[in-house]
N, C-alpha and C. Protein backbone atom coordinates (compact mmCIF):
# COMPACT_ATOMS: atom_id res chain seq x y z
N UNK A 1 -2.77 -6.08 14.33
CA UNK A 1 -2.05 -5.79 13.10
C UNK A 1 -2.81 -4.77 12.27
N UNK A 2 -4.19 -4.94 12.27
CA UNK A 2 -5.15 -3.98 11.60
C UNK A 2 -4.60 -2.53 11.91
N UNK A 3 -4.59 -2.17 13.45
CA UNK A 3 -4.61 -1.37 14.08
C UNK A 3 -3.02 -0.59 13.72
N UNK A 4 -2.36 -1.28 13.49
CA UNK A 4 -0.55 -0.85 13.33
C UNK A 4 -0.77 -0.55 12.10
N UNK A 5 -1.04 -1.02 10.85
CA UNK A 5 -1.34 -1.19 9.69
C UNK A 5 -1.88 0.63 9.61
N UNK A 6 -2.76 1.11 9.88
CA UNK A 6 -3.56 2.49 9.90
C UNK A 6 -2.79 3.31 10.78
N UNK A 7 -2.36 3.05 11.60
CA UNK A 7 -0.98 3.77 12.72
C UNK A 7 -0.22 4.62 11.26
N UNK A 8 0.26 3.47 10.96
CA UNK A 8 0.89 3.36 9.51
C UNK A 8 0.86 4.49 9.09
N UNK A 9 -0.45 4.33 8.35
CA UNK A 9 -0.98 4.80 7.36
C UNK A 9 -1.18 6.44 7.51
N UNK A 10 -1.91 6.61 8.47
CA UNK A 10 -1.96 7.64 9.51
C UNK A 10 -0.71 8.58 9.96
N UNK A 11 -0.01 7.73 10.23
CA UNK A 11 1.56 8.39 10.71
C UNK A 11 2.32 8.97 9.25
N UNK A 12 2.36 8.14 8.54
CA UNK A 12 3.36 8.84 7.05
C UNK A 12 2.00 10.03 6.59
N UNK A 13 1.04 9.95 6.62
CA UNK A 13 -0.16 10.77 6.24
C UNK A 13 0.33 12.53 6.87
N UNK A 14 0.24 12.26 8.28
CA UNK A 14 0.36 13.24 9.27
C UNK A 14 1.99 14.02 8.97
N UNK A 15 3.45 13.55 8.73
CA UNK A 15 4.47 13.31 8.64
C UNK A 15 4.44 14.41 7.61
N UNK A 16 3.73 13.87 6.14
CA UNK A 16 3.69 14.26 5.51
C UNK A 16 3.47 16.14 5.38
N UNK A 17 2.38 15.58 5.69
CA UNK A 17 1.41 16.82 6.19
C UNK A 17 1.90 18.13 7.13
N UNK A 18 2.68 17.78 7.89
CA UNK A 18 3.59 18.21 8.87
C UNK A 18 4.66 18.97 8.30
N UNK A 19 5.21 18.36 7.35
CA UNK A 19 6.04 18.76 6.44
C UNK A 19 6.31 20.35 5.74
N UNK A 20 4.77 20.30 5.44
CA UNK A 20 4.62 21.44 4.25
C UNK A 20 3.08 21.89 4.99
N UNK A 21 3.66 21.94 6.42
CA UNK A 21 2.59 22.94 7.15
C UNK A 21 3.14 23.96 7.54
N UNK A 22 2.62 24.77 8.52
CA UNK A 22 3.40 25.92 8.52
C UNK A 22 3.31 25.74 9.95
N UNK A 23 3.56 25.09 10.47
CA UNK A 23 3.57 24.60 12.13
C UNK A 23 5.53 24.50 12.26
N UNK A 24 5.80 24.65 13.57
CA UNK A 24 6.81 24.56 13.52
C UNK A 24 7.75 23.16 12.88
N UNK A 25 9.00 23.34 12.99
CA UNK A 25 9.42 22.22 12.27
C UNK A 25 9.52 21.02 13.20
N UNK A 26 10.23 19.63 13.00
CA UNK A 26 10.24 18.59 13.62
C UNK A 26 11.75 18.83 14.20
N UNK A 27 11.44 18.34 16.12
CA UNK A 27 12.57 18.61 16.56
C UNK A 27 12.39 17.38 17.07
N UNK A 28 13.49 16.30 17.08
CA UNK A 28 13.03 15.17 18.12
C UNK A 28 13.37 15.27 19.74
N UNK A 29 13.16 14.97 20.59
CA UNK A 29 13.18 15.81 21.94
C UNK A 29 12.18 15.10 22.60
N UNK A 30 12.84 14.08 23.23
CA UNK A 30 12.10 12.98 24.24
C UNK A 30 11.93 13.13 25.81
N UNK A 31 13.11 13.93 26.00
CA UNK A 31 13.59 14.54 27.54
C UNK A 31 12.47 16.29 26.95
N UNK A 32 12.17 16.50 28.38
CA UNK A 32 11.34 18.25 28.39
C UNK A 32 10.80 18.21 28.04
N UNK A 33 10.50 18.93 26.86
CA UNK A 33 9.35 19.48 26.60
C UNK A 33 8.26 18.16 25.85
N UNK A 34 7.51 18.19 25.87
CA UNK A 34 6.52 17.52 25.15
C UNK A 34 6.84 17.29 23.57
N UNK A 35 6.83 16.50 22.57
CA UNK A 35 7.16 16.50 21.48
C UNK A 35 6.04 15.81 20.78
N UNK A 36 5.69 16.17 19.51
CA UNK A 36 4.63 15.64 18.55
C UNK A 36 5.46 14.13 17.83
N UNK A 37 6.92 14.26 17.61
CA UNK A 37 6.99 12.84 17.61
C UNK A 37 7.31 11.57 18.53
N UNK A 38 7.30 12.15 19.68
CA UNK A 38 7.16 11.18 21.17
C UNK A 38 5.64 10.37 20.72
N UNK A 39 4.51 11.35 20.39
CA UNK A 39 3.36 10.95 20.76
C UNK A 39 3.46 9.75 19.73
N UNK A 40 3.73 10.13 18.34
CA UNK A 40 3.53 9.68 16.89
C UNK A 40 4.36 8.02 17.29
N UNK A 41 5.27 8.00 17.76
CA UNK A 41 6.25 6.55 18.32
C UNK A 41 5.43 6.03 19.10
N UNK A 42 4.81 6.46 20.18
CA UNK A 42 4.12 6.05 21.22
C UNK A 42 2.90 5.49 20.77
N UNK A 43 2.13 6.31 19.88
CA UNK A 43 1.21 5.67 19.29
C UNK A 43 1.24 4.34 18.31
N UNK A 44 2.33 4.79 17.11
CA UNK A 44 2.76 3.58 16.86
C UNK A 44 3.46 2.21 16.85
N UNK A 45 3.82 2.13 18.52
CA UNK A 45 4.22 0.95 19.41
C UNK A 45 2.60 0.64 20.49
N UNK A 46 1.67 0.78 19.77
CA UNK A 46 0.55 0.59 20.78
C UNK A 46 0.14 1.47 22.26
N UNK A 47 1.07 2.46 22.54
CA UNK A 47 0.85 2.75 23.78
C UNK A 47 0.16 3.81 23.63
N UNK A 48 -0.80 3.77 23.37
CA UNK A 48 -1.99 4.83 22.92
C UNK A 48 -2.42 5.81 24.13
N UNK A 49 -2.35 5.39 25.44
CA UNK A 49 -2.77 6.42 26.58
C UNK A 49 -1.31 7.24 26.50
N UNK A 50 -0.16 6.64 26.84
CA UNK A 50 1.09 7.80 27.12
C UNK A 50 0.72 8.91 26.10
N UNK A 51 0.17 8.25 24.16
CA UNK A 51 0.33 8.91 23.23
C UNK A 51 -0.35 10.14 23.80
N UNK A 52 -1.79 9.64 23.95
CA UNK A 52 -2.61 10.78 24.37
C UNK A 52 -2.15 11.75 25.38
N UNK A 53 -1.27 11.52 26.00
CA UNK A 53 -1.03 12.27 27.11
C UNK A 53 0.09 13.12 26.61
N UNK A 54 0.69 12.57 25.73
CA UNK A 54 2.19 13.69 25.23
C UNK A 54 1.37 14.37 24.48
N UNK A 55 0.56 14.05 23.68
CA UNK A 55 -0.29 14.39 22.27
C UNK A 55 -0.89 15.67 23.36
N UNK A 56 -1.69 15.79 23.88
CA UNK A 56 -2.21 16.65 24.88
C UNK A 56 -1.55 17.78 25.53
N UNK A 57 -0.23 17.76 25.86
CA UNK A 57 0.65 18.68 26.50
C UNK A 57 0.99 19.46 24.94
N UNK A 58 1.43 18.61 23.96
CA UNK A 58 1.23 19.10 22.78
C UNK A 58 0.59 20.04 22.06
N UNK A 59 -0.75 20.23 22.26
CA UNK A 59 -1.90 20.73 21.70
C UNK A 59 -2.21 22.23 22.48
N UNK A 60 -1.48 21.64 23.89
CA UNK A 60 -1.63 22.83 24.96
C UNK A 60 -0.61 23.90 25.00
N UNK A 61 0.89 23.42 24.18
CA UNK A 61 1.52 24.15 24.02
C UNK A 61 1.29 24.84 22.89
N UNK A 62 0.69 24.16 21.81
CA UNK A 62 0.58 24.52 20.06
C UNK A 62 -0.93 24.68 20.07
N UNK A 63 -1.44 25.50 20.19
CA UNK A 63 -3.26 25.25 19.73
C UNK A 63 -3.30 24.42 18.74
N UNK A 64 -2.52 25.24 17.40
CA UNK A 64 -2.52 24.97 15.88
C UNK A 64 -2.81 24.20 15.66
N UNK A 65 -1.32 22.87 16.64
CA UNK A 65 -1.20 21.80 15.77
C UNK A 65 -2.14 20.68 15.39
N UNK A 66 -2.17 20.90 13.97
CA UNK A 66 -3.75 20.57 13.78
C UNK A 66 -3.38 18.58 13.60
N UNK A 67 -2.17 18.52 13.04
CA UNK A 67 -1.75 17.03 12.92
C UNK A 67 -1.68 16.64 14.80
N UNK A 68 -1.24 16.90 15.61
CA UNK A 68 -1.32 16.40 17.04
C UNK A 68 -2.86 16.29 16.98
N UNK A 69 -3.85 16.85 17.17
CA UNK A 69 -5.39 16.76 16.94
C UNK A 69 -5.69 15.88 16.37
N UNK A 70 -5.22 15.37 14.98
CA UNK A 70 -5.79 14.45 14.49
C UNK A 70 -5.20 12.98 14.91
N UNK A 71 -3.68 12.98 15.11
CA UNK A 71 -3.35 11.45 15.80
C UNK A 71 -4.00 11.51 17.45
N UNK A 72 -4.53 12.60 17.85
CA UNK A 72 -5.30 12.46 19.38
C UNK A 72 -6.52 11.59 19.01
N UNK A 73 -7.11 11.83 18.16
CA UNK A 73 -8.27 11.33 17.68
C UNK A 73 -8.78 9.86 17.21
N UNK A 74 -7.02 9.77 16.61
CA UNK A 74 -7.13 8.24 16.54
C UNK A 74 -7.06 7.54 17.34
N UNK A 75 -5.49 7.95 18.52
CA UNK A 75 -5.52 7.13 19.76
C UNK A 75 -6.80 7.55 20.74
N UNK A 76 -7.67 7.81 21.01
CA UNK A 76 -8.70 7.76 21.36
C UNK A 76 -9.83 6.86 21.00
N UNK A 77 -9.80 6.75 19.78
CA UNK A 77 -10.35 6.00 19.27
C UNK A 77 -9.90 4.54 19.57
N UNK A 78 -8.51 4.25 19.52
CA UNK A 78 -7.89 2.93 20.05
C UNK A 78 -7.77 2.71 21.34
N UNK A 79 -8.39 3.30 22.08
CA UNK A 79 -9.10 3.26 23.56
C UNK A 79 -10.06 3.65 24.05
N UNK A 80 -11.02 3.66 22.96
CA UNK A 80 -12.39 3.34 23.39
C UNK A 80 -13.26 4.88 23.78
N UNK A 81 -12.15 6.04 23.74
CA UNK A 81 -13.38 6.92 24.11
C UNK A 81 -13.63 7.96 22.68
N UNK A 82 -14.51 7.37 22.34
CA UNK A 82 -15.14 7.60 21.18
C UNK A 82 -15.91 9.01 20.98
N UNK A 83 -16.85 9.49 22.38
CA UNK A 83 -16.85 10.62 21.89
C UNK A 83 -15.97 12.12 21.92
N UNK A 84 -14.60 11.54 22.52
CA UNK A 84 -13.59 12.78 22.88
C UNK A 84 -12.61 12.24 21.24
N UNK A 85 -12.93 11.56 20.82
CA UNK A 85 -12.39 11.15 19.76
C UNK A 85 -12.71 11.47 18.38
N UNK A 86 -14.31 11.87 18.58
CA UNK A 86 -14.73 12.59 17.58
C UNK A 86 -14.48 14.67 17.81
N UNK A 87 -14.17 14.25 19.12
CA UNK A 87 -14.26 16.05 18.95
C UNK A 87 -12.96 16.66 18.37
N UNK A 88 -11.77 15.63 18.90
CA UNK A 88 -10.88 16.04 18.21
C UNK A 88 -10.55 16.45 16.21
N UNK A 89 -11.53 15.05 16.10
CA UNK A 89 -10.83 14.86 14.83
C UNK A 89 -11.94 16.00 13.86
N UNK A 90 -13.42 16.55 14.33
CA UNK A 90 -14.09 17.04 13.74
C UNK A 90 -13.29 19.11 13.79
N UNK A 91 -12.54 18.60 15.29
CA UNK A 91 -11.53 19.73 14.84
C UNK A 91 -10.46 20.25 13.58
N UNK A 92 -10.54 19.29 13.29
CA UNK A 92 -9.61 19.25 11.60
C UNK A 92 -9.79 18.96 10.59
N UNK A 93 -11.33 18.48 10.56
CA UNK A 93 -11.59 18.31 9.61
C UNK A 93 -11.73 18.71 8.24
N UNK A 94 -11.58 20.35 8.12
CA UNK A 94 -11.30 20.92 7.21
C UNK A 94 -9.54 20.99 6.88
N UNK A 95 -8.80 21.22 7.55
CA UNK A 95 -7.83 20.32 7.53
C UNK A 95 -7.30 19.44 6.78
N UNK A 96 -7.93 18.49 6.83
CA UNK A 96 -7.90 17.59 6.45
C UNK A 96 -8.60 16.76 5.31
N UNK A 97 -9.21 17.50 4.81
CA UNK A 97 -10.93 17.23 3.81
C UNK A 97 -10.50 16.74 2.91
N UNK A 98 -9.36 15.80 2.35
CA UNK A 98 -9.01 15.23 1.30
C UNK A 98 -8.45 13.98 2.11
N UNK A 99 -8.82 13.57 3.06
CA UNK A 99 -8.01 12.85 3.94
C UNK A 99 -9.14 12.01 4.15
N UNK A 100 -8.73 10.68 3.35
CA UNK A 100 -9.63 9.38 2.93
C UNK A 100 -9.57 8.70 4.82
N UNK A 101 -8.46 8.64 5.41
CA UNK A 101 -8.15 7.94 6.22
C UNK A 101 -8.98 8.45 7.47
N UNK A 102 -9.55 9.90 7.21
CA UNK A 102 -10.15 10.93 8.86
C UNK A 102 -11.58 10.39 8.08
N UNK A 103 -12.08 10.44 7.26
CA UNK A 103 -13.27 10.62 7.15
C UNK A 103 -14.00 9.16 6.83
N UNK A 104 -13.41 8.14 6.92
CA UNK A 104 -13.40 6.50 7.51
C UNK A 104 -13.65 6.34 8.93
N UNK A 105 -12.63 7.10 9.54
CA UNK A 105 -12.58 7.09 11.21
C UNK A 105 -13.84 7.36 11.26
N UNK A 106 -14.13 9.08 10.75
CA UNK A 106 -15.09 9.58 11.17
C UNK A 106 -16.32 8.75 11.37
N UNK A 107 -16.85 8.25 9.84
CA UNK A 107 -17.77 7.60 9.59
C UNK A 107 -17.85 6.26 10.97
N UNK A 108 -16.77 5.64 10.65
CA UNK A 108 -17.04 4.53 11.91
C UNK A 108 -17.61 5.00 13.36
N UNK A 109 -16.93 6.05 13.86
CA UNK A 109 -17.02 6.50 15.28
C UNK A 109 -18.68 6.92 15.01
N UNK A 110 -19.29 7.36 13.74
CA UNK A 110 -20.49 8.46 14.22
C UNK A 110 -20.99 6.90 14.13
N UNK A 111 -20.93 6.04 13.74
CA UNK A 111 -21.78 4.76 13.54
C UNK A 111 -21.89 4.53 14.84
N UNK A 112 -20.40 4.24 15.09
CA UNK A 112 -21.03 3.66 16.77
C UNK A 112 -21.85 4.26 17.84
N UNK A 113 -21.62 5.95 17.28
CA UNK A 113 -22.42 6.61 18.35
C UNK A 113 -23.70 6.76 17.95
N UNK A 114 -24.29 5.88 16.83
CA UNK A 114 -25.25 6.40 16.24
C UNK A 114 -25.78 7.52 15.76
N UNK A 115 -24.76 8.16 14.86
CA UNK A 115 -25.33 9.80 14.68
C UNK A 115 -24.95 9.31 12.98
N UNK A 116 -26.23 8.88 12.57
CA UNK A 116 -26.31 8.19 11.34
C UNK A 116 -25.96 9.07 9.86
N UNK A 117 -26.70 10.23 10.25
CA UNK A 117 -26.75 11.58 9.30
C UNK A 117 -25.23 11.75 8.89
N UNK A 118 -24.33 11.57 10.30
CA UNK A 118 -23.22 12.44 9.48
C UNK A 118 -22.17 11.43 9.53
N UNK A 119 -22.58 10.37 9.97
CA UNK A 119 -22.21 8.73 9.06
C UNK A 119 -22.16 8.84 7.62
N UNK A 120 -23.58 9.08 7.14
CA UNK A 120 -23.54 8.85 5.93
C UNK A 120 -22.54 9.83 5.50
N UNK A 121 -22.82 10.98 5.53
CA UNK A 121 -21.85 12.15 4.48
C UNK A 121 -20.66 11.99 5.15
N UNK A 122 -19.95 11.31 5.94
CA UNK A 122 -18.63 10.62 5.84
C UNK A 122 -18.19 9.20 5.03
N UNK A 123 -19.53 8.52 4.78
CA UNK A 123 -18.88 7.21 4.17
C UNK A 123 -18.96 7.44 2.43
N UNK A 124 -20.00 8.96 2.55
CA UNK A 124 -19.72 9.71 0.74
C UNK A 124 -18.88 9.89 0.78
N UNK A 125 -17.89 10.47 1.33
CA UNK A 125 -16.69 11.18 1.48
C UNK A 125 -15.78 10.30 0.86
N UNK A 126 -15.54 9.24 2.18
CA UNK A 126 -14.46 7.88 1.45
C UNK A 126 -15.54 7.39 0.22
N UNK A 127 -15.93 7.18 0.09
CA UNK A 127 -16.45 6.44 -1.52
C UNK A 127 -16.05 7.53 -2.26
N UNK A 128 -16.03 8.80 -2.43
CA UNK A 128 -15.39 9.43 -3.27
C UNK A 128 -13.82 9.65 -3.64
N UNK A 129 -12.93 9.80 -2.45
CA UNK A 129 -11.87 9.99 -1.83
C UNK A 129 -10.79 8.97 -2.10
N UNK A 130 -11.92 7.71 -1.94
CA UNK A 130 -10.79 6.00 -2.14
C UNK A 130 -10.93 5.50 -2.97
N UNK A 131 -9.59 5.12 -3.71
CA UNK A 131 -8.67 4.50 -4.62
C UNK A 131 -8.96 3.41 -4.69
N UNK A 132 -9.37 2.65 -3.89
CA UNK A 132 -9.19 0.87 -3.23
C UNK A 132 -10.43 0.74 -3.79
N UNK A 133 -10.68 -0.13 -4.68
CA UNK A 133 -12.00 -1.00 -4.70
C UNK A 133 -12.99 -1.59 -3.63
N UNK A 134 -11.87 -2.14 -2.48
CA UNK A 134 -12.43 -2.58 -1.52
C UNK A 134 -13.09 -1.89 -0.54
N UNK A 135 -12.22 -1.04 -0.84
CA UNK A 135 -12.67 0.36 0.49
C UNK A 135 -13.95 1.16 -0.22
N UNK A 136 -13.96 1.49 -1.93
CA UNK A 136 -15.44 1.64 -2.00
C UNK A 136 -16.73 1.02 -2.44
N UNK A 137 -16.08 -0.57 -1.93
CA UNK A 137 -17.46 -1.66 -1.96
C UNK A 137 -17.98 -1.26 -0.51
N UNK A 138 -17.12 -1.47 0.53
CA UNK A 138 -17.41 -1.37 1.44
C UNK A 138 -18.11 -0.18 2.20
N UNK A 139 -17.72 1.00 1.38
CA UNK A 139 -18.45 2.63 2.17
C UNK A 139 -19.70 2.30 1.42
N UNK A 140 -19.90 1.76 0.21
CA UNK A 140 -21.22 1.38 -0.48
C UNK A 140 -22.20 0.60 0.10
N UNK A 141 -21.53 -0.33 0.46
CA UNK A 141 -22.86 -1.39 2.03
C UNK A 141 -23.12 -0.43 2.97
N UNK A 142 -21.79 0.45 3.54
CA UNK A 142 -22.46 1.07 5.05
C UNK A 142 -23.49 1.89 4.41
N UNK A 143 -23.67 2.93 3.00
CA UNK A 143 -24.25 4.10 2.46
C UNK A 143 -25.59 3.56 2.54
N UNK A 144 -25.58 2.22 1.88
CA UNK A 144 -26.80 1.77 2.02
C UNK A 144 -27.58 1.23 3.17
N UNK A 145 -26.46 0.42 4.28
CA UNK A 145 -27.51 0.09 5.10
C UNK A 145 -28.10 1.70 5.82
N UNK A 146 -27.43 2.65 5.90
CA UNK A 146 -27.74 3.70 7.01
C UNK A 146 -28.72 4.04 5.68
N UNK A 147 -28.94 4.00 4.81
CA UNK A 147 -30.23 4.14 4.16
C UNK A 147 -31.47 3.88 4.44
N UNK A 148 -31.54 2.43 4.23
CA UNK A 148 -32.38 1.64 5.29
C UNK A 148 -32.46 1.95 6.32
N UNK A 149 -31.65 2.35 7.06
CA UNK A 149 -31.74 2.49 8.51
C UNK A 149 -32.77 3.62 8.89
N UNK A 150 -32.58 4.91 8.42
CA UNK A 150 -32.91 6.04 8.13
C UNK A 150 -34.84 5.96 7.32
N UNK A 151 -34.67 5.15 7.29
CA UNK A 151 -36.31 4.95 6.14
C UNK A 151 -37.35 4.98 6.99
C-alpha cells in the first residue's frame, strides 16, 4: 500500500509535469508503438518490470522524455536494482529540483548504496522542500545519523 500510495503520488506529479512540458502531448495507444502512459498504468497496478520495459522503448524513442526517466527510476527502484535506478533518476534531476518526492528516493537509494555524502544533500533537499512535519522529522534523524556516521 506504501508503495501504491507514492505510485500515486509520483504519477499525478509526473502527469502534471507532462502537461506543461514541451514533450509531446499524451496520446493513449496501448497497441504499437510504446506509450508513456502504458508504462505509468503498468507501474501503477504493480507490474513494475513490463513498466520498465515500455518505459525503456520509451526513452529510446524520446531521449527527452525526462518524466519516462524519472517513473524508470522509481520502478527500478521497486525491483530492487538500485544502482540503474539511481542513474536514471540523477538524469533529471535538475528537472526536477523542486521535486520533494525524487530527492527522498534519491536520498534513500544513495543510503542503501552507501554513498552517504550525497545522502545527506538529498535528505537537505526534502527537509527543505517538505510540507509534512513528518517527512521533516524524519529527513532530520537520517541528516543526523549520516552525521554521525561521517565523524
Amino acid at each position: 500500500m506504501k508503495n501504491f500510495f507514492w505510485l500515486l503520488v509520483i504519477g499525478y506529479q509526473l502527469l502534471v509535469t507532462s502537461l506543461f512540458a514541451q514533450e509531446k502531448p499524451f496520446k493513449v495507444n496501448f497497441q504499437g508503438e510504446p506509450s508513456f502512459q502504458k508504462g505509468l498504468l503498468l507501474a501503477n497496478t504493480g507490474q513494475y518490470q513490463l513498466a520498465i520495459d515500455e518505459l525503456l522503448k520509451v526513452v529510446e524513442l524520446e531521449p527527452k522524455h525526462t518524466t519516462a526517466y524519472f517513473l524508470l527510476g522509481v520502478c527500478l527502484t521497486e525491483v530492487g536494482k538500485y544502482d540503474e535506478a539511481i542513474l536514471f533518476l540523477e538524469k533529471v534531476r535538475d528537472n526536477f529540483s523542486q521535486s520533494e518526492v525524487l530527492h527522498y528516493t534519491l536520498a534513500l537509494l544513495y543510503e542503501k548504496k552507501e554513498k552517504w555524502n550525497e545522502a545527506y544533500v538529498s535528505w537537505q533537499k526534502v527537509n527543505i522542500l517538505t510540507r509534512s512535519k513528518e517527512i521533516k522529522e524524519m529527513s532530520r534523524k537520517h541528516l543526523k545519523q549520516i552525521e554521525e556516521y561521517l565523524k
